[in-house]
Protein backbone atom coordinates (compact mmCIF):
# COMPACT_ATOMS: atom_id res chain seq x y z
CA UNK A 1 -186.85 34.03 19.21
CA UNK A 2 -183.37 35.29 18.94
CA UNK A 3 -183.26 38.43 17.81
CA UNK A 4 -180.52 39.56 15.21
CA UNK A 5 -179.69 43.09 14.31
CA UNK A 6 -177.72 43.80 11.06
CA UNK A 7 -174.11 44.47 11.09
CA UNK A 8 -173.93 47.53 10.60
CA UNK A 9 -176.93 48.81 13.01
CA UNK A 10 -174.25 46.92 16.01
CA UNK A 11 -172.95 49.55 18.28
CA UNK A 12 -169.51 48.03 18.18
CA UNK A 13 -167.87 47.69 21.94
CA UNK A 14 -164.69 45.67 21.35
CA UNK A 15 -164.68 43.93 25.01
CA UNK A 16 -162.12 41.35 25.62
CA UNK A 17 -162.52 39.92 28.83
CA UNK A 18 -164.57 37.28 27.62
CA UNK A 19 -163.00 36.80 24.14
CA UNK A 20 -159.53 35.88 26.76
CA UNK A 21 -161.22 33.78 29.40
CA UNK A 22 -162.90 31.58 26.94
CA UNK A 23 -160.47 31.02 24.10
CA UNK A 24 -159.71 27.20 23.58
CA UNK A 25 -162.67 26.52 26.29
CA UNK A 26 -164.81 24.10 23.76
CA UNK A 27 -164.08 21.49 26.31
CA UNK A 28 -164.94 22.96 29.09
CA UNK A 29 -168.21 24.87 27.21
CA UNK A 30 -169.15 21.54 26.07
CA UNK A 31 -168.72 20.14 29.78
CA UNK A 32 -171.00 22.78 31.07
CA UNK A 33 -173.61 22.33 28.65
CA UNK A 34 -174.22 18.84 29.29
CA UNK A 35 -174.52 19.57 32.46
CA UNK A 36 -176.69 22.19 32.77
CA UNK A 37 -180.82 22.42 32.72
CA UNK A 38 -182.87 24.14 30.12
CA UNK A 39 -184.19 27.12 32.55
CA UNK A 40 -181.51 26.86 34.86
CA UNK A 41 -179.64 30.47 35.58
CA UNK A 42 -176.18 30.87 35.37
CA UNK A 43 -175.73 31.36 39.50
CA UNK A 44 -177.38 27.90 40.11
CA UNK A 45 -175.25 26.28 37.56
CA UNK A 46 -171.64 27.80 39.11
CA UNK A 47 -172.83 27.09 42.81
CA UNK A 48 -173.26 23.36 41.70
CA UNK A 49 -170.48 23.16 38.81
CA UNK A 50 -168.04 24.44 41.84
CA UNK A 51 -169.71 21.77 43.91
CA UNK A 52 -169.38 18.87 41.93
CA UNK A 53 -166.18 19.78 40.59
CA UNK A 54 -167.13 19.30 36.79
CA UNK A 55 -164.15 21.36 35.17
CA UNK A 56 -161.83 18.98 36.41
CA UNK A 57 -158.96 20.76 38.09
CA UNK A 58 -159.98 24.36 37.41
CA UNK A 59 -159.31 26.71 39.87
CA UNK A 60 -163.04 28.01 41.72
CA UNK A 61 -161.89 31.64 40.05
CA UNK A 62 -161.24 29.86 36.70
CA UNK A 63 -164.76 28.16 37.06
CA UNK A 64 -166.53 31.32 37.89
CA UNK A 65 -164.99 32.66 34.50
CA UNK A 66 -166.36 30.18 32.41
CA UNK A 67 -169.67 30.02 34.13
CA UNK A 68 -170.42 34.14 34.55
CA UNK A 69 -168.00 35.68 31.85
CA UNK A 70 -167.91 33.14 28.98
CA UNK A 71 -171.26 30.51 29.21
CA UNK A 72 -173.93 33.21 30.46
CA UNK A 73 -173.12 35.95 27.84
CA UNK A 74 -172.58 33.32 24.91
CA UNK A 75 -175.44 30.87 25.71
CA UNK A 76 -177.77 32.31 28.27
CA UNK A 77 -178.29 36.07 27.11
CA UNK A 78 -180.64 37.73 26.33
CA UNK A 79 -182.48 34.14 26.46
CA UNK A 80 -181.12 30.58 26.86
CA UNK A 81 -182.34 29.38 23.48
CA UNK A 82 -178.59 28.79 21.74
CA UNK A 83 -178.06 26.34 25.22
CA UNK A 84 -181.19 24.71 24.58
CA UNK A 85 -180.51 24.15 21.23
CA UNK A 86 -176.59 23.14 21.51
CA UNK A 87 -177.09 20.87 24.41
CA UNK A 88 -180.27 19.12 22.34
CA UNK A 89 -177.74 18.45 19.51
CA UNK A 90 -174.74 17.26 21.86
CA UNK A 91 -177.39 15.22 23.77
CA UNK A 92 -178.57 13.41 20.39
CA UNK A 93 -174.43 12.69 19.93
CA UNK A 94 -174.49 15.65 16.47
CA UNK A 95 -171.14 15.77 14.76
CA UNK A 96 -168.57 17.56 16.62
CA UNK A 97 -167.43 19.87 13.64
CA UNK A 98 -171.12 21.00 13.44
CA UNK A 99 -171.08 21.48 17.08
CA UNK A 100 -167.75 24.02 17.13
CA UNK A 101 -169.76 25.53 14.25
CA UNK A 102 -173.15 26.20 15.92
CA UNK A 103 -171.01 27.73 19.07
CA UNK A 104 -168.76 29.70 16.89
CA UNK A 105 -171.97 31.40 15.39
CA UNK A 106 -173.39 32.06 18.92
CA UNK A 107 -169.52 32.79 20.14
CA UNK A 108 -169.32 35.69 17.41
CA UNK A 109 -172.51 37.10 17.92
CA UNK A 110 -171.85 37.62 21.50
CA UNK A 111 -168.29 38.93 20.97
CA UNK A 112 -167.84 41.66 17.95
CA UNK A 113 -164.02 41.45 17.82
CA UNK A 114 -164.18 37.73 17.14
CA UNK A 115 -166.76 37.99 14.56
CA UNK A 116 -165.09 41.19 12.89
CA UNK A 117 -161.56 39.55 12.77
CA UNK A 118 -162.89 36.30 11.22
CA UNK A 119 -164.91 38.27 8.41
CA UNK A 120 -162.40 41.13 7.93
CA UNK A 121 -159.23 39.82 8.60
CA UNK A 122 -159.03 36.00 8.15
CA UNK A 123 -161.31 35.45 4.99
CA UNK A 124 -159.64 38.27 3.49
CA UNK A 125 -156.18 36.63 3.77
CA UNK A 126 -157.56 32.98 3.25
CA UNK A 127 -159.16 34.60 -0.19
CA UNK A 128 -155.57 36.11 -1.53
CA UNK A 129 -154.43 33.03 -0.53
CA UNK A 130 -152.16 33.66 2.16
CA UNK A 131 -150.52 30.62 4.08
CA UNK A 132 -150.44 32.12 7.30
CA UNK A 133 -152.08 34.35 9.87
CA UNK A 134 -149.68 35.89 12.77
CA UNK A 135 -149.81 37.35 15.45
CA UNK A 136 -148.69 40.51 13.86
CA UNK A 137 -152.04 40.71 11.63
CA UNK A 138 -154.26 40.52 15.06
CA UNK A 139 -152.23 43.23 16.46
CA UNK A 140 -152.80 45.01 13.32
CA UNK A 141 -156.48 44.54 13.39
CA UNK A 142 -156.43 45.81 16.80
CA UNK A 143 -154.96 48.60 16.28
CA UNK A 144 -157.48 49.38 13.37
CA UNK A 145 -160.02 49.16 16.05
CA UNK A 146 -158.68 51.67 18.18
CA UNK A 147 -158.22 54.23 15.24
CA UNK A 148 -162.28 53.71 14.81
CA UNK A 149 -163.43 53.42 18.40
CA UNK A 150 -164.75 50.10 18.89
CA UNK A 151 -162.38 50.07 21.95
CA UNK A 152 -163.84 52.24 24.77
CA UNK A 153 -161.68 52.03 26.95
CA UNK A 154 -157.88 52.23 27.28
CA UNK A 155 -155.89 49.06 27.12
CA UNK A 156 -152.59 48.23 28.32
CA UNK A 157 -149.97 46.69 26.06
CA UNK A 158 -150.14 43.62 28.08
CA UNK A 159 -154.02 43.41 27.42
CA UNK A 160 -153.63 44.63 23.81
CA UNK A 161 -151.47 41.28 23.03
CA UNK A 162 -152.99 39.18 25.16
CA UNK A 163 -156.04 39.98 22.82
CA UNK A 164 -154.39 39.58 19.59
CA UNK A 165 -153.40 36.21 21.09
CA UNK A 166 -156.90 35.23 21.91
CA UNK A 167 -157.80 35.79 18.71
CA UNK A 168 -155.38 34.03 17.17
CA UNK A 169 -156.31 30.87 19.50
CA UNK A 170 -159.39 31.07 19.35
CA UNK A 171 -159.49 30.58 15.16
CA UNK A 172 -157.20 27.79 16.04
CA UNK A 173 -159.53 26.18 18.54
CA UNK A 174 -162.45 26.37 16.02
CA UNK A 175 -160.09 24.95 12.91
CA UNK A 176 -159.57 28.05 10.53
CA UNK A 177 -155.56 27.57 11.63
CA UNK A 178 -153.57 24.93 12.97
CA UNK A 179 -150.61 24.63 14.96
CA UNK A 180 -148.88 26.01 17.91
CA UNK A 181 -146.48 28.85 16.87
CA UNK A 182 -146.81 31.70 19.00
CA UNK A 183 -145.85 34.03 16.02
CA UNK A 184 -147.90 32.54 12.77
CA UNK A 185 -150.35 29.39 12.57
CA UNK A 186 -151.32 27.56 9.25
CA UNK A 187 -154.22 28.84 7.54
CA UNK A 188 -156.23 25.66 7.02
CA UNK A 189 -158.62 24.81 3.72
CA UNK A 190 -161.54 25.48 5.50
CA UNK A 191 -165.13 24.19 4.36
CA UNK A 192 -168.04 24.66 6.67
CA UNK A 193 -170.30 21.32 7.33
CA UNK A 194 -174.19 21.00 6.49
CA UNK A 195 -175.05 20.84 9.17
CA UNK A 196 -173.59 23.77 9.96
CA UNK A 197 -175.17 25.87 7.35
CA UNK A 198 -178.51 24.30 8.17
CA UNK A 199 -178.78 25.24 11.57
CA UNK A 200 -177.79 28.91 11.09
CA UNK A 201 -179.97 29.08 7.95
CA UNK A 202 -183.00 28.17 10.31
CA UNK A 203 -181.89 30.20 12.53
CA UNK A 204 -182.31 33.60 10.51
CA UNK A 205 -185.44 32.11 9.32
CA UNK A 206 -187.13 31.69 12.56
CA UNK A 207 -185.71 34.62 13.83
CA UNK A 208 -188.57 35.92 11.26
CA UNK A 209 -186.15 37.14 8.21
CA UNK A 210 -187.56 36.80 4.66
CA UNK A 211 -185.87 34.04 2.56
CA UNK A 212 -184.09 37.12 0.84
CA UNK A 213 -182.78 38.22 4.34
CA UNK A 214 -181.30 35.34 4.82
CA UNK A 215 -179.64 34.67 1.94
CA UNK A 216 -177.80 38.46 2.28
CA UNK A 217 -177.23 38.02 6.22
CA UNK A 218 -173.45 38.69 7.60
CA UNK A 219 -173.28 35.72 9.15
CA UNK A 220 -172.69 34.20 6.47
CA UNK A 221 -169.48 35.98 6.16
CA UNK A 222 -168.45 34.21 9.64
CA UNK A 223 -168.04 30.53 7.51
CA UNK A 224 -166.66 32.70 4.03
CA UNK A 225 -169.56 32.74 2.21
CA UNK A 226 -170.72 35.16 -0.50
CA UNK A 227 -174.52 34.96 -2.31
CA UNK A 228 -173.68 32.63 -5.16
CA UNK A 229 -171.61 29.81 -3.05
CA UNK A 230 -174.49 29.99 -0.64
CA UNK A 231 -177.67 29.04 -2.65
CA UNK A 232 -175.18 26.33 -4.35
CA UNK A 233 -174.57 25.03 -0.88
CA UNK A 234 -178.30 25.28 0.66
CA UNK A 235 -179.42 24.11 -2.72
CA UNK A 236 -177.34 20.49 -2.48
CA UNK A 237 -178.30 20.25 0.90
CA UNK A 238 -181.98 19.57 0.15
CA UNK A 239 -184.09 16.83 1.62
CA UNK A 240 -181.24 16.26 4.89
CA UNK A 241 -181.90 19.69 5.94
CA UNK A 242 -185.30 20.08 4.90
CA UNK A 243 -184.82 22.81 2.20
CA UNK A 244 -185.80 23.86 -1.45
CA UNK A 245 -184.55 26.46 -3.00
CA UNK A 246 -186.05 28.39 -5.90
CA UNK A 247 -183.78 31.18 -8.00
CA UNK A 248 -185.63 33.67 -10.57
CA UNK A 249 -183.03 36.08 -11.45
CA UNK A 250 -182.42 37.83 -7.82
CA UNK A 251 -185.26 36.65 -6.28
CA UNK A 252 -185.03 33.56 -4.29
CA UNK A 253 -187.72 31.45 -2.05
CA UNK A 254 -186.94 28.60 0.25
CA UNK A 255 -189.38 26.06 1.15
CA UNK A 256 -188.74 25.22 4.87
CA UNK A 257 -189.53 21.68 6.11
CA UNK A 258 -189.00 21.78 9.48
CA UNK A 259 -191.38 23.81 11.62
CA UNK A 260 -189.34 24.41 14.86
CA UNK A 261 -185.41 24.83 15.78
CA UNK A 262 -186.23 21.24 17.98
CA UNK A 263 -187.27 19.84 15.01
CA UNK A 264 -184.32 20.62 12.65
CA UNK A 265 -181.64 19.86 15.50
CA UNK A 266 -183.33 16.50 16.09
CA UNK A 267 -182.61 16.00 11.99
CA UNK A 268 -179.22 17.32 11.78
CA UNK A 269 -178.06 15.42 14.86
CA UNK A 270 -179.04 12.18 13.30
């Protein structure tokens, strides 16, 4: 069981390393998952990755990076379940727009500043309907940070825009903007898949939230969702993902078909 703590219970540490070494690494992240073995630790998987050459031309410090700083803290920790899970949808050939999603979810979870500058910064702007997001407005966002403390540690200026520009890739990479501009990308129309929505939906569930709970999780907020676009959205999903959802003024309860995470990627991958 993964477990999930609330937003605001998070003891916010605003680490980059990772957020830098693995923007635009779906690829590679994707490579590495279908290579590795449910059970397998993160030091058997580099020694042979390194081995076999998997990554292609990747320097051996580049492959160490994605193996020990981006794939372990992501996928592997504090258990291996989200690699389980991701490489039993890959493996079944799932969509790859619901793949990016399902790794975006585990991405943000495992990195704070990507999952605070997607819910406070970008779905702000794409909600006042602003056509762009710059580089500017992840420096800004940064420097927001540092005013409340999430950064614990002094960064450079090289570091500080080398983060904004993570940031700014890695919402590219995962298609909430588009093109290459160093300066400003395209905000993109942005709807999230059902598939998508089904697997994190399950995924508060059988992390053992109430139906309620999940409904008024954060996460949510990762893919722009509010309450009352939700239950529309898990309500027309019905039968494919196994739901039914019943509204009585506030309350809601959701009838859940599928009785395991194996069972409800093996549906959603079909």
């Amino acid at each position: 069981m993964i477990t999930l703590p609330a937003v605001e219970e998070r003891d916010r540490r605003y680490a980059v390393t990772g957020l830098i070494k693995g923007a635009a690494a779906i690829e590679e992240i994707r490579a590495l998952l279908l290579n590795w073995t449910p059970g397998e630790d993160h030091q058997t998987l580099l020694t042979r990755v390194q081995a076999s050459g998997l990554l292609g031309k990747a320097t051996a410090y580049r492959t160490r990076d994605m193996v020990v700083r981006v794939f372990k803290p992501r996928l592997l920790t504090p258990t291996d379940e989200p690699a389980r899970r991701l490489k039993q949808f890959l493996s079944a050939g799932g969509n790859g727009q619901s793949f990016r999603e399902m790794l975006l979810l585990h991405e943000a979870r495992a990195e704070d500043i990507l999952y605070d500058f997607i819910c406070l910064k970008f779905w702000p702007a794409y909600q006042t309907g602003e056509l762009w997001l710059r580089l500017s407005d992840a420096l800004e966002f940064l420097d927001e940070a540092l005013q409340r403390g999430y950064v614990k540690e002094k960064w450079s200026a090289s570091t500080r825009t080398r983060t904004a520009q993570a940031l700014i890739k890695s919402l590219t990479e995962f298609g909430f903007l588009r093109g290459t501009r160093s300066q400003q990308r395209e905000i993109v129309p942005y709807r999230s898949t059902d598939s998508g929505l089904a697997y994190l939906a399950y995924d508060l569930h059988f992390a053992g939230l109430s139906d309620g709970a999940v409904v008024e999780h954060p996460d949510w907020g990762l893919f722009g969702l509010e309450r009352a676009h939700l239950l529309d959205r898990l309500d027309a999903l019905g039968e494919m993902a196994g739901l039914l959802v019943q509204r009585a003024g506030d309350i809601v309860r959701i009838s859940w078909a599928h009785p395991s995470m194996e069972s409800v990627i093996h549906a959603l991958a079909q």
